[in-house]
N, C-alpha and C. Protein backbone atom coordinates (compact mmCIF):
# COMPACT_ATOMS: atom_id res chain seq x y z
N UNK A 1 111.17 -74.36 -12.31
CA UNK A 1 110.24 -73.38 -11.78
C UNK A 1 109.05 -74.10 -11.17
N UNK A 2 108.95 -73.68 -10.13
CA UNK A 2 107.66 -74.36 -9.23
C UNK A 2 106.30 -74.16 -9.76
N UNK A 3 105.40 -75.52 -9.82
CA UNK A 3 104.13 -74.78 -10.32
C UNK A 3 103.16 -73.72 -9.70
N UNK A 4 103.45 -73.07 -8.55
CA UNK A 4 102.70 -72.09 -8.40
C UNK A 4 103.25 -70.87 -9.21
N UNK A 5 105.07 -70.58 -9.20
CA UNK A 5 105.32 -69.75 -9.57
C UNK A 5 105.06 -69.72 -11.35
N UNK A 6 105.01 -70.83 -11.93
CA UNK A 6 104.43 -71.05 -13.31
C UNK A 6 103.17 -70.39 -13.58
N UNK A 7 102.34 -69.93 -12.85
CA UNK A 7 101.19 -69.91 -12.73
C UNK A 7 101.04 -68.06 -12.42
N UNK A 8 101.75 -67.99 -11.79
CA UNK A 8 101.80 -66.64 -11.10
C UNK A 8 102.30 -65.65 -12.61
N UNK A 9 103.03 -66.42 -13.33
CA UNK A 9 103.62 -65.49 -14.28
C UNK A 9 103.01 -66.01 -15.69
N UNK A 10 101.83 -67.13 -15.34
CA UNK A 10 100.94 -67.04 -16.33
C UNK A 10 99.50 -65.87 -16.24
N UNK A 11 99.42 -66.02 -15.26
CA UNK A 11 98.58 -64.73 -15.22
C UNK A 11 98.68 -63.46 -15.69
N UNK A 12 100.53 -63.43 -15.59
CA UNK A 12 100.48 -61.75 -15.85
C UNK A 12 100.05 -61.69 -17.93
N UNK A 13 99.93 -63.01 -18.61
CA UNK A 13 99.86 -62.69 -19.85
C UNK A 13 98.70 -62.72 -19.85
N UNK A 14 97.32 -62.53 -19.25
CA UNK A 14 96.16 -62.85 -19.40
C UNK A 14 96.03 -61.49 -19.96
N UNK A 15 94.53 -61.33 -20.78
CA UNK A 15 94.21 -59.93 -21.10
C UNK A 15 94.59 -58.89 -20.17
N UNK A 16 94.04 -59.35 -19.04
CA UNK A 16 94.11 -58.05 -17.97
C UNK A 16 95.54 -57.70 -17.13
N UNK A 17 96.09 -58.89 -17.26
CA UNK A 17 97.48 -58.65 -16.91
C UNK A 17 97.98 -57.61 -17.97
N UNK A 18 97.90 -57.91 -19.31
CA UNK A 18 98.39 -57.44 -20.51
C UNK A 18 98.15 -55.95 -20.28
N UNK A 19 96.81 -55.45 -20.04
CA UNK A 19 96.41 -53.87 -20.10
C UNK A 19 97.36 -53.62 -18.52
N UNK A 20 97.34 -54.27 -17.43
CA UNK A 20 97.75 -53.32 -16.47
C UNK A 20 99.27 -53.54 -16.78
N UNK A 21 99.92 -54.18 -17.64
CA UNK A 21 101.49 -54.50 -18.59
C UNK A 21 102.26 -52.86 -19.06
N UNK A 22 100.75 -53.01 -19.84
CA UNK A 22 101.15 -51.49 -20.56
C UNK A 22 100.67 -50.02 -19.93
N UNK A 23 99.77 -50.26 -19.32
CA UNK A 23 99.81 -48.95 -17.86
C UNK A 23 100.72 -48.92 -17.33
N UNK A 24 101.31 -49.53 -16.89
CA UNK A 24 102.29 -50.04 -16.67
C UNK A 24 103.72 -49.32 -16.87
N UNK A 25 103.96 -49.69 -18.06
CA UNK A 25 105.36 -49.23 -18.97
C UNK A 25 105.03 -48.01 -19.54
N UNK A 26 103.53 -47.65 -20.03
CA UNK A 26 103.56 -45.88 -19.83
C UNK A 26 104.08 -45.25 -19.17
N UNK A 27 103.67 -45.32 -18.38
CA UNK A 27 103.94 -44.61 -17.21
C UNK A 27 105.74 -44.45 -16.85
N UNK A 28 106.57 -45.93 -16.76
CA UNK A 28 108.08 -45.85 -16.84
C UNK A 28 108.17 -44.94 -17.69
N UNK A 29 107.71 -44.92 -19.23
CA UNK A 29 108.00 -44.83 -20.80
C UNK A 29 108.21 -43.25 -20.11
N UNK A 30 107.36 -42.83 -19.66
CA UNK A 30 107.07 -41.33 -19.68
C UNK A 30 108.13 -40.93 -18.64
N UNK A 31 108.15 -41.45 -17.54
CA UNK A 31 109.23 -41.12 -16.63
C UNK A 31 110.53 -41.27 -17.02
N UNK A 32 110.81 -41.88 -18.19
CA UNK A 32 112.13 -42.25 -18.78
C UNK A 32 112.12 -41.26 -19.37
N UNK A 33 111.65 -40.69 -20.45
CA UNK A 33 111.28 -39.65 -20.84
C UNK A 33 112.08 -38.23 -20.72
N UNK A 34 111.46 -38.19 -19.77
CA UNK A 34 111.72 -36.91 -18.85
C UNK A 34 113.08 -36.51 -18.36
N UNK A 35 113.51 -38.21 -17.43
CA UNK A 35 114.85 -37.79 -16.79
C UNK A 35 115.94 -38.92 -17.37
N UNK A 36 115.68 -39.47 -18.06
CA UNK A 36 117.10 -40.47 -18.96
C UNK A 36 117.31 -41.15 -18.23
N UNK A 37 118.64 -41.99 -18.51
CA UNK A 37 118.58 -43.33 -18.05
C UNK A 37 119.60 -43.23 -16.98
N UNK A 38 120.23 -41.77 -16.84
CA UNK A 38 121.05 -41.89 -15.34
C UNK A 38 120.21 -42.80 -14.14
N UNK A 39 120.85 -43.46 -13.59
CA UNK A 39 120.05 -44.04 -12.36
C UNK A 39 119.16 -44.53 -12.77
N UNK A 40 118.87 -45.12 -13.54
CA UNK A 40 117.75 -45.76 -13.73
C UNK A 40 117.70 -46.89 -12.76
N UNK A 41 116.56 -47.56 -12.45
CA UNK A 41 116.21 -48.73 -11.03
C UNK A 41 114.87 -49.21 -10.98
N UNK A 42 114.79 -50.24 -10.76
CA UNK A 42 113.75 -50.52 -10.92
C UNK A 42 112.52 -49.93 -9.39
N UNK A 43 113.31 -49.39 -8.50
CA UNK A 43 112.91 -48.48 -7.74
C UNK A 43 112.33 -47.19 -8.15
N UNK A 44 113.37 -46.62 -8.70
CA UNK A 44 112.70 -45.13 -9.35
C UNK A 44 111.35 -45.45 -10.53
N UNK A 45 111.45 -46.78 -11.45
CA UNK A 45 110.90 -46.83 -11.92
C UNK A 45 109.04 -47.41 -11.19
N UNK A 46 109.39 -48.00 -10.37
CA UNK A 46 108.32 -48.60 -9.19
C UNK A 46 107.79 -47.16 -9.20
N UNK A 47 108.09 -45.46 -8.23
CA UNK A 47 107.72 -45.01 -8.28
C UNK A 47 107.19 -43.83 -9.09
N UNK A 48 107.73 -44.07 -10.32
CA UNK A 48 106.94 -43.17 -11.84
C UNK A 48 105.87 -43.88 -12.11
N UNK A 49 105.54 -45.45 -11.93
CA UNK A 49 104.20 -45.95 -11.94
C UNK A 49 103.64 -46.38 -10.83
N UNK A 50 103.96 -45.64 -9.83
CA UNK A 50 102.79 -45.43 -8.67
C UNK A 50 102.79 -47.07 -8.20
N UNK A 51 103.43 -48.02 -8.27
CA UNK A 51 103.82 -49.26 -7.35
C UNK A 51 104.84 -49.45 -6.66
N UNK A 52 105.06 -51.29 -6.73
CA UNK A 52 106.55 -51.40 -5.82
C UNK A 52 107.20 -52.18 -7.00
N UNK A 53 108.44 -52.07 -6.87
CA UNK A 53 109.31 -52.93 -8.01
C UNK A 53 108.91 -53.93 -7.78
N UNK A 54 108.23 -54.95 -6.85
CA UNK A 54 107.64 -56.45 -6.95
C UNK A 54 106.59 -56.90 -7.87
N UNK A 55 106.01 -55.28 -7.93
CA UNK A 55 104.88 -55.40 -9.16
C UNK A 55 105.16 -55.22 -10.63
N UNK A 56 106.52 -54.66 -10.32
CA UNK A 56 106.96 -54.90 -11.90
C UNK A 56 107.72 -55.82 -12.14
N UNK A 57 108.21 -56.63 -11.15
CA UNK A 57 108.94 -57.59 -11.29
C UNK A 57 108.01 -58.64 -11.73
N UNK A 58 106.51 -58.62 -11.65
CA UNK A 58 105.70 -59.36 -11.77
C UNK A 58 105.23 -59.24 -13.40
N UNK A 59 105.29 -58.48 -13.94
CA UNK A 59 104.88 -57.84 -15.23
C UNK A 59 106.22 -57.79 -16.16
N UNK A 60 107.12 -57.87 -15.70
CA UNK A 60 108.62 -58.10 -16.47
C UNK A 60 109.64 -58.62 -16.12
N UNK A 61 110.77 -59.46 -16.60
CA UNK A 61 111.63 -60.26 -16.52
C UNK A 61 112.59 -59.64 -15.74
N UNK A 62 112.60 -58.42 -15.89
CA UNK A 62 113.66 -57.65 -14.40
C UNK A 62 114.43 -56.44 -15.47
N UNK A 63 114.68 -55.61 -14.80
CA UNK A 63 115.31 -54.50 -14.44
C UNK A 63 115.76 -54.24 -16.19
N UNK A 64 116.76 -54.55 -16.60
CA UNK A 64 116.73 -54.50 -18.32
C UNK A 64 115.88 -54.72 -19.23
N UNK A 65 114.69 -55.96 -19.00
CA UNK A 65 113.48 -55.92 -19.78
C UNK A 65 112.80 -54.86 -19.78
N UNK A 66 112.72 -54.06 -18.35
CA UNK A 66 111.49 -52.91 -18.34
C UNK A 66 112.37 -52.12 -18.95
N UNK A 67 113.74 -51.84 -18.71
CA UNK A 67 114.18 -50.65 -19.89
C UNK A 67 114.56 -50.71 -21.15
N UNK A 68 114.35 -51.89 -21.14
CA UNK A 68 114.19 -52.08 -23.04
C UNK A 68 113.24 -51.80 -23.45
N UNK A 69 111.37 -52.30 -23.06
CA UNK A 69 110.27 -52.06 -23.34
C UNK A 69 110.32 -50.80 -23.39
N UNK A 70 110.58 -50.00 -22.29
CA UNK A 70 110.23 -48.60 -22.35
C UNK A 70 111.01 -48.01 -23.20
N UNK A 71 112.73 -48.24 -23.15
CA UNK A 71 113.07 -47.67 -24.71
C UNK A 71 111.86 -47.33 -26.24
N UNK A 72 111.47 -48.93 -26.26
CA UNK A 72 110.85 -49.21 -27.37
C UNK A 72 109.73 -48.44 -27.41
N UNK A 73 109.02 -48.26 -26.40
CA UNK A 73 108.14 -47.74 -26.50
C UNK A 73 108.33 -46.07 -26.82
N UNK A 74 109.34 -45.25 -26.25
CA UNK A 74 109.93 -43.64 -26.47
C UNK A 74 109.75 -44.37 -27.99
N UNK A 75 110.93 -44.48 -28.47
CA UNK A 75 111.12 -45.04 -30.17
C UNK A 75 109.77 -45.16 -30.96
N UNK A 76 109.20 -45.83 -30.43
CA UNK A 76 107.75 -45.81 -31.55
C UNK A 76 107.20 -44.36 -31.20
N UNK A 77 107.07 -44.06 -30.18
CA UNK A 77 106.12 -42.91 -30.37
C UNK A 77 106.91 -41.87 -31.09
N UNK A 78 108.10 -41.88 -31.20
CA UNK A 78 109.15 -40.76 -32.01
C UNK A 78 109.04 -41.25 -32.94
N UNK A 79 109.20 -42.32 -33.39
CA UNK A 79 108.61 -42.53 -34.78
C UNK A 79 107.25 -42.35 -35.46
N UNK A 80 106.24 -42.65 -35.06
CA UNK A 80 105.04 -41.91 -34.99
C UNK A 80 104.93 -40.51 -35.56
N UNK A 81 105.62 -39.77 -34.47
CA UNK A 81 105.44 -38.14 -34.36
C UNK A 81 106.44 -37.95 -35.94
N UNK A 82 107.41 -38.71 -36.20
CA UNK A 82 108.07 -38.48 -37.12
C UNK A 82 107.58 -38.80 -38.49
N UNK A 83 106.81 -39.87 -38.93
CA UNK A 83 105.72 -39.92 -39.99
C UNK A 83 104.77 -39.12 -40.30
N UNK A 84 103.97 -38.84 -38.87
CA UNK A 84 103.24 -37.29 -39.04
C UNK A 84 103.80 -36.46 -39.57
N UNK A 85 104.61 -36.09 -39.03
CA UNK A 85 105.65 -34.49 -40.04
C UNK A 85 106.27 -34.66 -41.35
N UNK A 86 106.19 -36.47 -41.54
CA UNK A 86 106.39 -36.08 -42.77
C UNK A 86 105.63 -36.24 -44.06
N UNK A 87 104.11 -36.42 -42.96
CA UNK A 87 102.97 -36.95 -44.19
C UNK A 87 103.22 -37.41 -45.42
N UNK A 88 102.11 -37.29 -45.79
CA UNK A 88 101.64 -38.45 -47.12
C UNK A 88 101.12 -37.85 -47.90
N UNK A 89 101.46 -38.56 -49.03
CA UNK A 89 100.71 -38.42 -50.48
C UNK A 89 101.67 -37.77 -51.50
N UNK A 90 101.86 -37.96 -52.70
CA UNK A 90 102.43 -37.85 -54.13
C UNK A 90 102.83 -36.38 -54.20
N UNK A 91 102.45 -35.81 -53.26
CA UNK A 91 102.96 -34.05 -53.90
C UNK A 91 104.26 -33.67 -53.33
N UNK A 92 104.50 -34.70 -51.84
CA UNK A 92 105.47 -34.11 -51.02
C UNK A 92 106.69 -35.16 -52.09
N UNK A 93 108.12 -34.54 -52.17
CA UNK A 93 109.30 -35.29 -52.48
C UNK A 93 109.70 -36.10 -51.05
N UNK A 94 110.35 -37.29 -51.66
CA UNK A 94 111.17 -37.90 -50.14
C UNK A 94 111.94 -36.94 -49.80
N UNK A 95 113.08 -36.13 -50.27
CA UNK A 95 113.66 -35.18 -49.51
C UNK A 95 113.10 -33.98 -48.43
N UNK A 96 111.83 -33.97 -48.55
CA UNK A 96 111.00 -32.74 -48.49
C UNK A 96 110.31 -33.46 -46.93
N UNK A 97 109.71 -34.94 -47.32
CA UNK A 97 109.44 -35.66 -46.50
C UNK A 97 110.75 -35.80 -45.17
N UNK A 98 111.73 -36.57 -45.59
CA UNK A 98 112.83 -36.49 -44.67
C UNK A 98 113.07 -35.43 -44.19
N UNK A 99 113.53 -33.97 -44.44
CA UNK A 99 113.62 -32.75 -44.17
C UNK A 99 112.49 -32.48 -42.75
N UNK A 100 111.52 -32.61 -43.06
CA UNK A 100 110.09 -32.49 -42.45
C UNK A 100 110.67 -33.08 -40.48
N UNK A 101 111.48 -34.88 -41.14
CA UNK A 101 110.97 -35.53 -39.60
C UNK A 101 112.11 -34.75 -38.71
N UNK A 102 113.02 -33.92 -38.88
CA UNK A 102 113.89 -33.63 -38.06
C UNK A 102 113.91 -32.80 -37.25
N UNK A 103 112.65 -31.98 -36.71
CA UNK A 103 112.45 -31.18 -35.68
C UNK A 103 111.79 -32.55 -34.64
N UNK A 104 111.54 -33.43 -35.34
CA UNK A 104 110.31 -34.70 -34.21
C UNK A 104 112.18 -35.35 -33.92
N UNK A 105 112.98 -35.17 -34.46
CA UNK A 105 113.98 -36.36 -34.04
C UNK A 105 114.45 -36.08 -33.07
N UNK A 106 114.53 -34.34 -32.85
CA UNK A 106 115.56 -34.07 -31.82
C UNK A 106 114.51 -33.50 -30.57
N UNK A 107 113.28 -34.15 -30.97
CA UNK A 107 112.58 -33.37 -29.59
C UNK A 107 112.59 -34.26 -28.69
N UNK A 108 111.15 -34.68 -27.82
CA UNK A 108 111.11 -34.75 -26.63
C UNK A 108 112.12 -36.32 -26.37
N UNK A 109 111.99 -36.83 -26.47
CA UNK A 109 112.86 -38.45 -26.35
C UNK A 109 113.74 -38.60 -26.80
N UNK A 110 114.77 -37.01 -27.54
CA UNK A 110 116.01 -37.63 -28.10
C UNK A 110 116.89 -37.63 -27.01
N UNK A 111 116.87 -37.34 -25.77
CA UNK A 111 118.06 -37.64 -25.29
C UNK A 111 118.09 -38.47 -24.63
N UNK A 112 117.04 -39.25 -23.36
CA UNK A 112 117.11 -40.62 -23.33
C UNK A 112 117.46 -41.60 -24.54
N UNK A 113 116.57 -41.62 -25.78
CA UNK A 113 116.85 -42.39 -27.29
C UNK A 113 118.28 -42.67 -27.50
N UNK A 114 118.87 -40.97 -27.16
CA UNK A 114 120.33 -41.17 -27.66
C UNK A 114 121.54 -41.86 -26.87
N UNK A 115 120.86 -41.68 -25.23
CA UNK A 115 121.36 -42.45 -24.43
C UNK A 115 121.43 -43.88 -24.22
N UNK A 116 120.70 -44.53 -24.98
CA UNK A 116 120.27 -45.87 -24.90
C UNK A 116 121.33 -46.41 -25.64
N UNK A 117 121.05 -45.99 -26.90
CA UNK A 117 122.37 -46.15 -27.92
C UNK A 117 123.88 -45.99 -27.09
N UNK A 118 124.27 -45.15 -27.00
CA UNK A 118 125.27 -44.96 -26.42
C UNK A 118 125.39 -45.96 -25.12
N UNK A 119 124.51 -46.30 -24.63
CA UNK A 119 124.04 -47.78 -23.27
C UNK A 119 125.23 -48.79 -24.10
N UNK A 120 124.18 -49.03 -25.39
CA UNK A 120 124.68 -49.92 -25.75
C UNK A 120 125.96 -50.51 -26.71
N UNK A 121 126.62 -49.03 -26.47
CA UNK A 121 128.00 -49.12 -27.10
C UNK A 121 128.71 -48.99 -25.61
N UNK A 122 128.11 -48.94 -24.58
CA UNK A 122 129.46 -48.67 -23.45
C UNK A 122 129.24 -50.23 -22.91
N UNK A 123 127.67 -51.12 -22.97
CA UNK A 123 127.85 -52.24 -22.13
C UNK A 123 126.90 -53.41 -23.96
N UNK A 124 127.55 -53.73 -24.33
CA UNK A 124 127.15 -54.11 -25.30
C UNK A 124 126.75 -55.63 -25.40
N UNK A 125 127.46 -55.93 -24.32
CA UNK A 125 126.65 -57.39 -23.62
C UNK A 125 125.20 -57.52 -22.94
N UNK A 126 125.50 -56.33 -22.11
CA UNK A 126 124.07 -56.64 -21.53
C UNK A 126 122.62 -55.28 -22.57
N UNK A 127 123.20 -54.21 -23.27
CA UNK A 127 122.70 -53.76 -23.60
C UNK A 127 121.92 -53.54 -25.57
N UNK A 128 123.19 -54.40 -25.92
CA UNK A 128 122.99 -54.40 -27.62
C UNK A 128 121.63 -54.61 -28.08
N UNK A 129 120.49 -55.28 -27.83
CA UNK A 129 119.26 -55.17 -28.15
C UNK A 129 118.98 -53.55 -28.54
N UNK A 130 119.09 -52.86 -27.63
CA UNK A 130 118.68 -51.19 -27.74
C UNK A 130 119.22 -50.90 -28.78
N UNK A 131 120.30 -50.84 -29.38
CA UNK A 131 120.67 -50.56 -30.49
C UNK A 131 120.35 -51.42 -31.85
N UNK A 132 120.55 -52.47 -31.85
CA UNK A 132 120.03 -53.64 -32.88
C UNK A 132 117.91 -53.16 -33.08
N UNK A 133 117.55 -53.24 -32.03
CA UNK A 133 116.04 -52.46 -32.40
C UNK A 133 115.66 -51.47 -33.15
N UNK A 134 117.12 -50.81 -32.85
CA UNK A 134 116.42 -49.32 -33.34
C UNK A 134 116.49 -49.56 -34.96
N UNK A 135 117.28 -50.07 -35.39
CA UNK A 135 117.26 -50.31 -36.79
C UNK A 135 115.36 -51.32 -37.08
N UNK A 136 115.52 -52.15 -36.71
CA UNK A 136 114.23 -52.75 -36.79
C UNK A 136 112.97 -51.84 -36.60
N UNK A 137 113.16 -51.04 -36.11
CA UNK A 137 111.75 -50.25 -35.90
C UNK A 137 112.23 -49.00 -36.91
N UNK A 138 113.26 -48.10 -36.84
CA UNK A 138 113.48 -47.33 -38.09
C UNK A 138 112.75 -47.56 -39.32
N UNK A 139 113.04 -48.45 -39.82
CA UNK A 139 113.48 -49.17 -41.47
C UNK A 139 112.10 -49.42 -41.75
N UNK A 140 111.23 -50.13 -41.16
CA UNK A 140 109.88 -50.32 -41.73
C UNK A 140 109.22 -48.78 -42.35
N UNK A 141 109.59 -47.95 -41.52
CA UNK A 141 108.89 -46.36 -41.20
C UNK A 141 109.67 -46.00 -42.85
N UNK A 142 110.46 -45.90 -42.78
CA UNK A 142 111.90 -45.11 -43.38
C UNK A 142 111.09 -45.87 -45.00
N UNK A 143 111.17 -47.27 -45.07
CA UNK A 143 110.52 -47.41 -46.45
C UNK A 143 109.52 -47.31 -46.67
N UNK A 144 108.51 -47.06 -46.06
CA UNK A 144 106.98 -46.67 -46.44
C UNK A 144 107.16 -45.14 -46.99
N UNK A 145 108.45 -44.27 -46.63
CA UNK A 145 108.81 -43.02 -47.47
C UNK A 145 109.16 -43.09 -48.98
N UNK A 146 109.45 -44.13 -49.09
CA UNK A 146 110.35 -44.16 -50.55
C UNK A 146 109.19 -44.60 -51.61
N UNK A 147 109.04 -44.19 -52.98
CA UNK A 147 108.34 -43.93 -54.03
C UNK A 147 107.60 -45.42 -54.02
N UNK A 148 106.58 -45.47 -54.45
CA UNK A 148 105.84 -47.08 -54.58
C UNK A 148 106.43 -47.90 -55.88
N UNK A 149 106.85 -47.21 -56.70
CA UNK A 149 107.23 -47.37 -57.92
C UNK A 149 109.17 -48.03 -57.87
N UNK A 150 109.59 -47.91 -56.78
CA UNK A 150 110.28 -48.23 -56.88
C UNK A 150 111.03 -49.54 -56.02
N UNK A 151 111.38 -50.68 -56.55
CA UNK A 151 112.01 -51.94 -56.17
C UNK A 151 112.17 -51.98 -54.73
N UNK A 152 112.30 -53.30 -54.27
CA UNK A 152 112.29 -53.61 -52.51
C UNK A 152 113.88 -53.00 -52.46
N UNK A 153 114.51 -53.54 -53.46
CA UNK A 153 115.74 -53.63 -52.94
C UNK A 153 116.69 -52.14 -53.04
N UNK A 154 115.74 -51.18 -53.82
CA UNK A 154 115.90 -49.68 -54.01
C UNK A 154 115.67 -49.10 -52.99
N UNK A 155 114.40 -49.85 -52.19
CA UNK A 155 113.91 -48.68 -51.42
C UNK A 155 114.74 -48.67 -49.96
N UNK A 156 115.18 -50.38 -49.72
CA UNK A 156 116.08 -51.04 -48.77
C UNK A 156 117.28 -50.51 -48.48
N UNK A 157 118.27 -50.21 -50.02
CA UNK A 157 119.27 -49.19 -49.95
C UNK A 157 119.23 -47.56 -49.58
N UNK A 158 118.16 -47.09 -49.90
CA UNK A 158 118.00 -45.66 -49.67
C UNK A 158 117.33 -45.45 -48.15
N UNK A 159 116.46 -46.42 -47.66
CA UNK A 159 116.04 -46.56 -46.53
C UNK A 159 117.48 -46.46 -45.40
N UNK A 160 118.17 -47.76 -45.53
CA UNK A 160 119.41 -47.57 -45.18
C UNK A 160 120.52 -46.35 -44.96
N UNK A 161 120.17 -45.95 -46.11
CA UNK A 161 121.46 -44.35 -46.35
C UNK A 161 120.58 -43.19 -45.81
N UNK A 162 119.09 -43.50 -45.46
CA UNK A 162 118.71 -42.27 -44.39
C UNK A 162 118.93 -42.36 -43.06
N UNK A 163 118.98 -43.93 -42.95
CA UNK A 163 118.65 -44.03 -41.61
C UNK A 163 120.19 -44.09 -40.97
N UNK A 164 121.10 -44.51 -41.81
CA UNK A 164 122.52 -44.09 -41.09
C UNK A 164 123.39 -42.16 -41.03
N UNK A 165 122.63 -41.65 -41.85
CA UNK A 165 122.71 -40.44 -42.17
C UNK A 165 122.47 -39.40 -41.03
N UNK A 166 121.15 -39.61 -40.75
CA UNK A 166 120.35 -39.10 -39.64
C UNK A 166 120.78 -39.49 -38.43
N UNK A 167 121.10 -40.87 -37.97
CA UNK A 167 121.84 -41.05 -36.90
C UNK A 167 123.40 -40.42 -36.78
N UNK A 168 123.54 -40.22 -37.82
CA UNK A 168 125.44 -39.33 -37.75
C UNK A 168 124.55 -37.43 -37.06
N UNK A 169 123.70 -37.09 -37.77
CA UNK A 169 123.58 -36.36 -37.21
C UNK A 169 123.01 -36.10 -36.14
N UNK A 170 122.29 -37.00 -35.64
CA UNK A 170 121.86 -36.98 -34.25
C UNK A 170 123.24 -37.39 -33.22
N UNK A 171 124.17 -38.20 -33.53
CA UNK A 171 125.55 -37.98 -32.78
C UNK A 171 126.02 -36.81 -33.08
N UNK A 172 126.11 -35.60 -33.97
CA UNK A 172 126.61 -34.70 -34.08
C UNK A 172 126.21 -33.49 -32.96
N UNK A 173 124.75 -33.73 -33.68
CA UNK A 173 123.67 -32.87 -32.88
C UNK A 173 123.99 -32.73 -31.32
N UNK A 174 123.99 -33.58 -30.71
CA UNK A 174 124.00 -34.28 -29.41
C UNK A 174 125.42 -34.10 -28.85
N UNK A 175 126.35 -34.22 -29.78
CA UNK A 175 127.77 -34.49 -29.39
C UNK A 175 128.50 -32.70 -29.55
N UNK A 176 128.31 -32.15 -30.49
CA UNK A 176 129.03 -31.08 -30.83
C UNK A 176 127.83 -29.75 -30.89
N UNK A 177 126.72 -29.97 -31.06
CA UNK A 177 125.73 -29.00 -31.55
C UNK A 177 126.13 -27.83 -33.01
N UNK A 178 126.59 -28.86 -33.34
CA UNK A 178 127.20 -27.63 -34.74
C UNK A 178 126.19 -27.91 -35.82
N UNK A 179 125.06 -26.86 -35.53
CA UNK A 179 124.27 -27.13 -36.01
C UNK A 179 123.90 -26.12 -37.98
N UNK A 180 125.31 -25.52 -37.90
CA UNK A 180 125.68 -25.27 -39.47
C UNK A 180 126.35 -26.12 -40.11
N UNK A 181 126.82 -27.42 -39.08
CA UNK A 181 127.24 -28.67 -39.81
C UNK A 181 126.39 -29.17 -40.81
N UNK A 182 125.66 -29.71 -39.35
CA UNK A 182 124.36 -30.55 -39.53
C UNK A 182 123.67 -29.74 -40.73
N UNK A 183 123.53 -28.50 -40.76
CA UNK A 183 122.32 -27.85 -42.25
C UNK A 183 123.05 -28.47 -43.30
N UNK A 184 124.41 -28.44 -43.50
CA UNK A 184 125.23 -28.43 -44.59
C UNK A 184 125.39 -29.94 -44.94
N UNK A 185 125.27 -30.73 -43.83
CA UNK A 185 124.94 -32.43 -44.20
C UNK A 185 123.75 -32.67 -44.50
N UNK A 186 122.68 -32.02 -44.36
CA UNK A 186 121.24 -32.47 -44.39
C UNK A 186 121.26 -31.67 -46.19
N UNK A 187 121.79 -30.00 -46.65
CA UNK A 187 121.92 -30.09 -47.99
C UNK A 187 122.37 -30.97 -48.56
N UNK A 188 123.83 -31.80 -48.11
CA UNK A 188 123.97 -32.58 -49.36
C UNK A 188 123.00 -33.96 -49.60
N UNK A 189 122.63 -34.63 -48.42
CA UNK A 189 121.76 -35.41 -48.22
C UNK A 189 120.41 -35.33 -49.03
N UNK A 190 119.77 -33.89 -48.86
CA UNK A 190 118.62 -33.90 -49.85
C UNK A 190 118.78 -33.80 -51.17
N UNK A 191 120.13 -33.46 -51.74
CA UNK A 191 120.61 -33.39 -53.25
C UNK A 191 120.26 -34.70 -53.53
N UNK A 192 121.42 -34.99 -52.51
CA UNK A 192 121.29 -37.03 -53.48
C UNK A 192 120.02 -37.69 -53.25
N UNK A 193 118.54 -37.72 -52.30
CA UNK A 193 117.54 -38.42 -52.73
C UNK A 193 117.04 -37.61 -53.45
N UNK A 194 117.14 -36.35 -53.83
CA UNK A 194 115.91 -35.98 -55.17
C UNK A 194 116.64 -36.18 -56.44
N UNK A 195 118.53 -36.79 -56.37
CA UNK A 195 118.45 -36.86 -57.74
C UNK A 195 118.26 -38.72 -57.59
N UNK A 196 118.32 -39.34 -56.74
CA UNK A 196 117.67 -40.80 -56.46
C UNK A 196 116.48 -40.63 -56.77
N UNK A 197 115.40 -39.88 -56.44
CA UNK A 197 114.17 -39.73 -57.07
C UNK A 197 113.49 -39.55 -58.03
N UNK A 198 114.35 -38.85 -59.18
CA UNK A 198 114.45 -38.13 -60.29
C UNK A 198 115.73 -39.36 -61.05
N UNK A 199 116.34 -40.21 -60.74
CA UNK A 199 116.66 -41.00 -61.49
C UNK A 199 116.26 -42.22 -62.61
């Protein structure tokens, strides 16, 4: 790499590169949002943030980096919205808590979210990050739910058995809409963490 171009893409990590980074990928984040990842381009994406793809080519490694970031970015804020609903503090049960995040799962970003996943089961070479993340960003969230009182490696397993649980029903959700399934998986689901809780 030539030293000007060394230089050119040291800039973009400077503070101010950094803030116009994430103006930036808002802006995709939100336009992804909206219309999913059909067609996605780094064209369409140029114009949801009001530039030219040269300027995002300048701010990201190309065309899959910006839609990974912006994945990540839908994902946290659904995760977010999903901790909110299921607040805090000793009175609520984890079941009660879990119960809570599932109107935030299937709202605004589940169907890009769910599309990503599915990205990355149809091209799993160029796309498996999207899926391998989502567990990484899940799981931190998912055990800050589980009782304080109870072991890393307790909370690791039950963290786990929500977070694969919930994704069956968000393929359900998404895939079949049988959504007297889904009640009837989410009863047995809350049986077994309140008697995990109560154990």
């Amino acid at each position: 790499m030539s030293e000007e171009r060394t230089g050119y893409r040291r800039s973009a990590r400077s503070p101010r590169g950094e803030a116009r980074r994430r103006e930036l990928l808002d802006k995709v984040a939100d336009e992804l949002g909206v219309n999913g990842l059909v067609d996605f381009s780094l064209r369409r994406a140029a114009r949801a943030a009001g530039t030219t793809h040269k300027v995002l080519l300048y701010h990201f490694e190309g065309p899959e980096d910006l839609l990974t970031q912006a994945v990540l970015q839908l994902r946290e804020r659904r995760i977010g919205r999903a901790m909110e609903a299921a607040g805090a503090g000793p009175d609520r049960s984890l079941a009660d808590r879990v119960r809570s995040m599932w109107p935030t799962l299937i709202g605004v970003e589940s169907g890009v979210l769910d599309q990503a996943i599915g990205l990355a089961m149809y091209d799993a070479g160029r796309y498996a990050d999207l899926a391998r993340s989502a567990s990484r960003q899940y799981l931190p969230a998912l055990l800050t739910l589980c009782p304080d009182t109870w072991d890393d490696q307790r909370k690791t397993e039950v963290a786990e058995l929500i977070l694969a649980t919930l994704r069956g029903f968000l393929i359900e959700w998404r895939t079949s809409g049988d959504a007297a399934g889904i009640e009837a998986g989410f009863a047995a689901l809350l049986r077994a963490l309140e008697r995990e809780e109560h154990a």
